[in-house]
C-alpha atoms as a PDB file:
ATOM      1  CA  UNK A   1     -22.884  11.972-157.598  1.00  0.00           C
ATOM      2  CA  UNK A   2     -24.309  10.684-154.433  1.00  0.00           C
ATOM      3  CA  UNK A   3     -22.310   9.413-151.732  1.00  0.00           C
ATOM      4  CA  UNK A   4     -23.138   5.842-150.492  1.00  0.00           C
ATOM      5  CA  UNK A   5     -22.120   4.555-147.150  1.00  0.00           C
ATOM      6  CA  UNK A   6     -18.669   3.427-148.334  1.00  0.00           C
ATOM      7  CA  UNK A   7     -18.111   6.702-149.731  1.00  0.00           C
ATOM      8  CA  UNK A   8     -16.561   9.395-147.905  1.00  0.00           C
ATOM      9  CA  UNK A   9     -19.049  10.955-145.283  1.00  0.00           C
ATOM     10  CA  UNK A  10     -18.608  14.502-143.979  1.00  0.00           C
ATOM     11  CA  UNK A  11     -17.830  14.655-140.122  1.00  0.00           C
ATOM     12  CA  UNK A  12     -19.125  17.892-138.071  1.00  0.00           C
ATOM     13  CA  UNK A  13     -17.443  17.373-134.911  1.00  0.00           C
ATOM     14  CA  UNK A  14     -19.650  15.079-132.901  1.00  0.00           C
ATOM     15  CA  UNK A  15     -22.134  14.747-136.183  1.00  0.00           C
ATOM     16  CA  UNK A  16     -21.511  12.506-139.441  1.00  0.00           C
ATOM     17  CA  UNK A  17     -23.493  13.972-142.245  1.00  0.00           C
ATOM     18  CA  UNK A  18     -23.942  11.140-144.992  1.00  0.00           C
ATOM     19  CA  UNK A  19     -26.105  11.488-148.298  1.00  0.00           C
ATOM     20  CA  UNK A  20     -27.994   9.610-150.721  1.00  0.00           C
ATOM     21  CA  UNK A  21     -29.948   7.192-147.760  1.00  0.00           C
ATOM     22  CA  UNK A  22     -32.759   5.718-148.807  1.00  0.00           C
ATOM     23  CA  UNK A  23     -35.528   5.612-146.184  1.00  0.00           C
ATOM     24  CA  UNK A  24     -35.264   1.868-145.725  1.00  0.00           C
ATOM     25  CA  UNK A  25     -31.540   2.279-145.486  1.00  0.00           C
ATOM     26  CA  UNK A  26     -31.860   4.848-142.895  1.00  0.00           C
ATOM     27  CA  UNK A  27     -34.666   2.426-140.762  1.00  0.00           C
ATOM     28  CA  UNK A  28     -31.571  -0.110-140.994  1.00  0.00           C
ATOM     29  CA  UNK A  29     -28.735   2.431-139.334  1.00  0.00           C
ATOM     30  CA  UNK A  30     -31.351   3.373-136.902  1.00  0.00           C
ATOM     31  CA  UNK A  31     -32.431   0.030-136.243  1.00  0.00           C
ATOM     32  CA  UNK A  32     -27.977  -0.998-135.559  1.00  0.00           C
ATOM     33  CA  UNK A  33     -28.142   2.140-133.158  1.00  0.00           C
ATOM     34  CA  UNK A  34     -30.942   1.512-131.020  1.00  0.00           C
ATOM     35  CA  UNK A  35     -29.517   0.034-128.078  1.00  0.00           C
ATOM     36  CA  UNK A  36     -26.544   2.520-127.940  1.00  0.00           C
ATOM     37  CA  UNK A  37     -27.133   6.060-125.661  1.00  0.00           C
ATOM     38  CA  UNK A  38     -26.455   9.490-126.606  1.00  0.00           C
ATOM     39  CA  UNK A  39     -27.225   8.788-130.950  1.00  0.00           C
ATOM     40  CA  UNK A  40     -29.350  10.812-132.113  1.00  0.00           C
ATOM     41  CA  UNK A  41     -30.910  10.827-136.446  1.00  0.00           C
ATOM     42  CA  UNK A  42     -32.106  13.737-138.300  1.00  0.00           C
ATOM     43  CA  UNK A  43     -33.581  12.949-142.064  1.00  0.00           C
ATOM     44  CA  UNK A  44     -35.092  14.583-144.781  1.00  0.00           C
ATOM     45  CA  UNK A  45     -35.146  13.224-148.592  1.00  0.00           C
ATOM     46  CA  UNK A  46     -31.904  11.166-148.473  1.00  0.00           C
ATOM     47  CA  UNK A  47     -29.548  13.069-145.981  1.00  0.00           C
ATOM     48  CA  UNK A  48     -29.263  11.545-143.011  1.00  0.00           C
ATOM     49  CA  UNK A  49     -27.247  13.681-139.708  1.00  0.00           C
ATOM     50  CA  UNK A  50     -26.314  10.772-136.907  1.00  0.00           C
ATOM     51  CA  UNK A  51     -25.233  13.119-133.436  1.00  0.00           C
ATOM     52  CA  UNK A  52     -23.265  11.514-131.373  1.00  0.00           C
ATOM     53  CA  UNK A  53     -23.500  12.126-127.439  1.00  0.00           C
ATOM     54  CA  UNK A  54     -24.900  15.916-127.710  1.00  0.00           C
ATOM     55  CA  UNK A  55     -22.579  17.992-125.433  1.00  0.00           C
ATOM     56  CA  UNK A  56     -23.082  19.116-121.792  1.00  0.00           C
ATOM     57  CA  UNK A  57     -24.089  22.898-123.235  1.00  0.00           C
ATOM     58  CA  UNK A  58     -26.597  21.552-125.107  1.00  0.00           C
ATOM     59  CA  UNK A  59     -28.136  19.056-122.801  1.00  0.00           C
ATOM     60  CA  UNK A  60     -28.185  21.785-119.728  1.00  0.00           C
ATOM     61  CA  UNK A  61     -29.200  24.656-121.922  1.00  0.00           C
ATOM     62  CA  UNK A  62     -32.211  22.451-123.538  1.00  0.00           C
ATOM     63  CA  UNK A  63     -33.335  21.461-119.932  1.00  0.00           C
ATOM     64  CA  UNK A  64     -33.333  24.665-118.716  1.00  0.00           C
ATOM     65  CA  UNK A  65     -35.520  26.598-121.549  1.00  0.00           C
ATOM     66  CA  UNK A  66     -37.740  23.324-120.907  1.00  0.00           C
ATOM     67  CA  UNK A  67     -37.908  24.466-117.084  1.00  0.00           C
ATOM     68  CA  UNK A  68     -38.512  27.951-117.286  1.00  0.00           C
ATOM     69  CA  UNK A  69     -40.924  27.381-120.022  1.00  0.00           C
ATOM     70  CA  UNK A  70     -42.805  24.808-117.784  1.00  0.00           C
ATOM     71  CA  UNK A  71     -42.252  27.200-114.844  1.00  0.00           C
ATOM     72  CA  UNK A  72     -43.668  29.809-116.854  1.00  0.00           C
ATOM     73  CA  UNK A  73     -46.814  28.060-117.799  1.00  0.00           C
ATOM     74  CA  UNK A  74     -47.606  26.614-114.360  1.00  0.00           C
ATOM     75  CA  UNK A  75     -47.383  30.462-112.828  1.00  0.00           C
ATOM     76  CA  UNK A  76     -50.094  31.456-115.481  1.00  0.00           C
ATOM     77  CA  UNK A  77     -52.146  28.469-115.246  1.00  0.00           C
ATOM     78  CA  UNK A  78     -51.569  27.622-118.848  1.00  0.00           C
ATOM     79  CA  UNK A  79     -52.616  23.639-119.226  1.00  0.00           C
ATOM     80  CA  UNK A  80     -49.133  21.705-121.142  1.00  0.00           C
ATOM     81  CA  UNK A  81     -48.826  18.121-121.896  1.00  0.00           C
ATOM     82  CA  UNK A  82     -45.017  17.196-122.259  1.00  0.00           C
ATOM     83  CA  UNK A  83     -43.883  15.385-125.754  1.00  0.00           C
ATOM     84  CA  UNK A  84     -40.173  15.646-124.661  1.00  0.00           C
ATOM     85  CA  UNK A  85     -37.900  14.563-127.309  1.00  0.00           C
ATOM     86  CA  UNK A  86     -40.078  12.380-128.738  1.00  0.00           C
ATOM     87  CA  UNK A  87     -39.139  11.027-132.630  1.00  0.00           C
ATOM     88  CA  UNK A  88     -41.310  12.825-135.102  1.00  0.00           C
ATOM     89  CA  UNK A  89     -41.749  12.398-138.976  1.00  0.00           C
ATOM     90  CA  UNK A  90     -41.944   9.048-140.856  1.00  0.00           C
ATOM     91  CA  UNK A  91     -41.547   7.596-144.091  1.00  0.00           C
ATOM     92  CA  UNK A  92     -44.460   9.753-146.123  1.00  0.00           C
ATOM     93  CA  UNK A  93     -43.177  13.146-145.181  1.00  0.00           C
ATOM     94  CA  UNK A  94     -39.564  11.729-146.237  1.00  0.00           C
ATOM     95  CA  UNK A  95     -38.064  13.125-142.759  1.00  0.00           C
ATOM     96  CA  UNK A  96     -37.601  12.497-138.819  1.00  0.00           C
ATOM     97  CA  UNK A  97     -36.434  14.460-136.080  1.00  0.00           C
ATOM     98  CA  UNK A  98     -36.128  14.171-132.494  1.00  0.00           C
ATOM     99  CA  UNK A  99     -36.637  17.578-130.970  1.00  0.00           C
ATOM    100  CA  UNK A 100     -35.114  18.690-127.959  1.00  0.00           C
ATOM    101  CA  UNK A 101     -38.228  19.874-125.833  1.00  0.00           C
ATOM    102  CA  UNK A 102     -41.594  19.511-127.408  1.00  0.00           C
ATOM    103  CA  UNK A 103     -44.949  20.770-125.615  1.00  0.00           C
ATOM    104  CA  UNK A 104     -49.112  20.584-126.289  1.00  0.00           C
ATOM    105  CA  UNK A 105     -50.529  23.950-125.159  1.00  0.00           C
ATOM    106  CA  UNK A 106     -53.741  24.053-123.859  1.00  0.00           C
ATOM    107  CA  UNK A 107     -54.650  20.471-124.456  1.00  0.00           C
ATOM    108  CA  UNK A 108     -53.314  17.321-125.744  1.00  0.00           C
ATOM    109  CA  UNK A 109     -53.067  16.427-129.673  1.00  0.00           C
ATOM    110  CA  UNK A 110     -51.658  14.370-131.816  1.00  0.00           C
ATOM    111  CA  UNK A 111     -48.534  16.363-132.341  1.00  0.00           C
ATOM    112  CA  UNK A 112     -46.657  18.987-130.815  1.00  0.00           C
ATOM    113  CA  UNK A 113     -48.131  22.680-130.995  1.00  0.00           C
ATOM    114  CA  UNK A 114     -44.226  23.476-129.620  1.00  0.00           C
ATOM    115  CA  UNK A 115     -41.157  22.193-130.352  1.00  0.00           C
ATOM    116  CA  UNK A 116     -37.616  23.757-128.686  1.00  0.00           C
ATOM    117  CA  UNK A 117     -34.191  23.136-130.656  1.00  0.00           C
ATOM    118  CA  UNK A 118     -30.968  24.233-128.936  1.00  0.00           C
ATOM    119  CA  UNK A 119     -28.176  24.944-131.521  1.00  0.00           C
ATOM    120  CA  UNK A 120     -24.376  24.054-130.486  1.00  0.00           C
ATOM    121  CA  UNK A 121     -23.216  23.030-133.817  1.00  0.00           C
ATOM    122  CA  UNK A 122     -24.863  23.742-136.453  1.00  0.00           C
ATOM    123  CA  UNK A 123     -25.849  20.683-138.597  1.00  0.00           C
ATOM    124  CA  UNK A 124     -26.270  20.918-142.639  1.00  0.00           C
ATOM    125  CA  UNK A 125     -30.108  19.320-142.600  1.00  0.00           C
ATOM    126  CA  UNK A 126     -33.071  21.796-142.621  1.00  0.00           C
ATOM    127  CA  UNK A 127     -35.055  21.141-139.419  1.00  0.00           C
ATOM    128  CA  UNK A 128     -37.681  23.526-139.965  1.00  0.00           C
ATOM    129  CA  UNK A 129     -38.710  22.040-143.094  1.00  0.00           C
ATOM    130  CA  UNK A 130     -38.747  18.563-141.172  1.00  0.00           C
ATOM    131  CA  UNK A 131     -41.515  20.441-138.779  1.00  0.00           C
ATOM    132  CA  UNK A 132     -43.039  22.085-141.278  1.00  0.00           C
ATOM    133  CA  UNK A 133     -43.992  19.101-143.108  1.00  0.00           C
ATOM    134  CA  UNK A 134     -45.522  17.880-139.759  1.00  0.00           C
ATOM    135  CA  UNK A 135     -47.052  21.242-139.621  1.00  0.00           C
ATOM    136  CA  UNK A 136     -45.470  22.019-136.022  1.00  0.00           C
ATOM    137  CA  UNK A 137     -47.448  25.025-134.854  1.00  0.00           C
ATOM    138  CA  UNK A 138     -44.341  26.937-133.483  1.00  0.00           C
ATOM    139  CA  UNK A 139     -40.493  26.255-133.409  1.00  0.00           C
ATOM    140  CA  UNK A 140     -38.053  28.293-131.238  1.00  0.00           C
ATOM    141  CA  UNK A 141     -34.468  28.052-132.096  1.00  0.00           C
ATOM    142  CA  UNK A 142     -31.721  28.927-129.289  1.00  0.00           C
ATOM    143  CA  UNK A 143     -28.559  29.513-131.124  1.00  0.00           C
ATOM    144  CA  UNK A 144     -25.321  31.537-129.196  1.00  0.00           C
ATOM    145  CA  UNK A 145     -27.810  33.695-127.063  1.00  0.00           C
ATOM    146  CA  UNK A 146     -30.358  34.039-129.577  1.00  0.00           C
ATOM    147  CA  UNK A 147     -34.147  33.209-129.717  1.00  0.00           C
ATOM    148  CA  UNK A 148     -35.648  32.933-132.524  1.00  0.00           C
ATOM    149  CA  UNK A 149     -38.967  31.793-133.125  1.00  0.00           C
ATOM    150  CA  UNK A 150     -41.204  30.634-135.890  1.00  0.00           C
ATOM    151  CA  UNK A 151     -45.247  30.406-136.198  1.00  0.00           C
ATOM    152  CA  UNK A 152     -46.431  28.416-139.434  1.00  0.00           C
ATOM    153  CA  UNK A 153     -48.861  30.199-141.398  1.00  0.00           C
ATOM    154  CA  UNK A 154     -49.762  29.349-144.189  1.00  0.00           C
ATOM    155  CA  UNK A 155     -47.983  25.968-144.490  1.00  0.00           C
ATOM    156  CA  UNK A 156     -44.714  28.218-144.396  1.00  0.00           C
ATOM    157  CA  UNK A 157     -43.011  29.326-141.268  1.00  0.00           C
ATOM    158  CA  UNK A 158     -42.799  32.864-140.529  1.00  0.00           C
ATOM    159  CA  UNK A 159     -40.116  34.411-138.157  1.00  0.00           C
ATOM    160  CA  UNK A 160     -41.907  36.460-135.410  1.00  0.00           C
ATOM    161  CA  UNK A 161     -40.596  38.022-132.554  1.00  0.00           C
ATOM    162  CA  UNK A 162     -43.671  37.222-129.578  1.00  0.00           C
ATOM    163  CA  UNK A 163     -44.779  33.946-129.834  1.00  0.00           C
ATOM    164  CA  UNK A 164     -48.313  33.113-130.922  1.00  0.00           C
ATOM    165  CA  UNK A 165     -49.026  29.974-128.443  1.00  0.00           C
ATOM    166  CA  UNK A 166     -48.256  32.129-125.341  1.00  0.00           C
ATOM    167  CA  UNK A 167     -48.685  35.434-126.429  1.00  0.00           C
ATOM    168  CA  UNK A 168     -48.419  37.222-123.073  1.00  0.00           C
ATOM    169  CA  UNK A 169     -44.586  35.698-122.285  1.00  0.00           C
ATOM    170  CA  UNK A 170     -41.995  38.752-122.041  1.00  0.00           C
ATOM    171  CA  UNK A 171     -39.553  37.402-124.380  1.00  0.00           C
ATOM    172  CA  UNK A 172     -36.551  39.134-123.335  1.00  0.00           C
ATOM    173  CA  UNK A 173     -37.179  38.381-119.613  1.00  0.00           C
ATOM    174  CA  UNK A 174     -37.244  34.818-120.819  1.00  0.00           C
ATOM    175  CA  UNK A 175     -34.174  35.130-122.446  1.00  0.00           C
ATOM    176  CA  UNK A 176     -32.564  36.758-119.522  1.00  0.00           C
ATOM    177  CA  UNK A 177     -32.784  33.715-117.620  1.00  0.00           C
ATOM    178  CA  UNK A 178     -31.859  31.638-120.723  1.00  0.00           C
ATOM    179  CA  UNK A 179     -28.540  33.372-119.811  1.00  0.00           C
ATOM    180  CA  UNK A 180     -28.331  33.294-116.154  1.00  0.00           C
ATOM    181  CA  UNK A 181     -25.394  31.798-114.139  1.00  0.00           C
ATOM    182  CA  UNK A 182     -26.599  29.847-112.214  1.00  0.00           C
ATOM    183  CA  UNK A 183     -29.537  26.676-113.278  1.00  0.00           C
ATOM    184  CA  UNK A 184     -31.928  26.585-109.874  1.00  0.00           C
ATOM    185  CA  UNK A 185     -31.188  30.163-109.116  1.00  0.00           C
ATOM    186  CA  UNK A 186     -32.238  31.196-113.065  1.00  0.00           C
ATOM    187  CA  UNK A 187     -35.732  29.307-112.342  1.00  0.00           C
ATOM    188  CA  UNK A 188     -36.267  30.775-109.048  1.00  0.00           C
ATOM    189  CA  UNK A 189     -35.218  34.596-109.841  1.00  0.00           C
ATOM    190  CA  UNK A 190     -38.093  34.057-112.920  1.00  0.00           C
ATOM    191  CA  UNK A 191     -40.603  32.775-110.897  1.00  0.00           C
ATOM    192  CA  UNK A 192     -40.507  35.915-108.501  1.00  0.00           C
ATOM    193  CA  UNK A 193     -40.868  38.215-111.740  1.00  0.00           C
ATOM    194  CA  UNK A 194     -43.712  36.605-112.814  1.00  0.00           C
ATOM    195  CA  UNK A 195     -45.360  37.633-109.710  1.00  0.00           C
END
């Protein structure tokens, strides 16, 4: 049976997970939300994930990947265009998604070769099969210390361990910073290594 809006929803700590939402439905909740900061909507085929004011962890760990990411492709010379968390999806792929980060490498297109997802709760929607509908180039997850990245091939996503947009990025020097103490000196300390 699926659950209405007058049904019981399930609540995920700062998430409400609700199924059975039509797409119009969802436009409507999205539409009563607009003006209020900090809500966020993930869909795909009928459930709908509203995220409430994502926490401090997530918001500081998102910006920094963004910045040593950026950092990283300024050093090398590597053209970006920024998407940011711009909405993606609409009603013909039967999903939307705001990513966290979201990048054109090389030059700019009419989506995102890169999108960046930071993972403090886990949610009960399937992003990657939001971006793989959009056909998303690459996705990189960061999830309790973990990177984890995907390349689409095929129109399926593929977990690989080097990404395939910037191929010449030490991974695990990335994540190092990921992890660092400290925000500005994280970004400085990886700049000098790239030298």
């Amino acid at each position: 049976m699926m659950k209405t809006l007058l049904e019981k929803p399930t609540l995920l700590t700062n998430k409400l997970l609700l199924n059975g939402i039509s797409w119009e439905k969802f436009e409507q909740l999205e539409s009563t939300f607009q003006d209020i900061n900090g809500v966020r909507f993930i869909y795909l085929d009928g459930d709908l994930e509203i995220i409430m004011s994502p926490s401090q962890a997530h918001e500081e760990t998102k910006s920094l990947i963004g910045n040593l990411l950026e950092t990283y492709m300024r050093q090398k010379g590597i053209r970006f265009y920024m998407w940011g968390s711009t909405t993606l999806g609409n009603k013909e792929i039967t999903g939307q998604k705001e990513p966290d980060e979201s990048y054109n490498i090389h030059s700019k297109k009419e989506i995102p070769d890169l999108i960046i997802e930071v993972i403090v709760t886990s949610g009960n929607i399937n992003i990657l099969e939001i971006y793989r509908r959009i056909a998303i180039s690459e996705v990189w997850f960061w999830e309790d210390g973990v990177l984890t990245i995907y390349h689409l091939k095929n129109d399926q996503y593929v977990k690989i361990n080097q990404s395939q947009l910037l191929p010449e990025l030490d991974i695990e020097l990335f994540k190092k910073y990921i992890l660092y103490h400290d925000q500005y000196d994280a970004v400085t300390e990886f700049i000098n290594a790239l030298k």
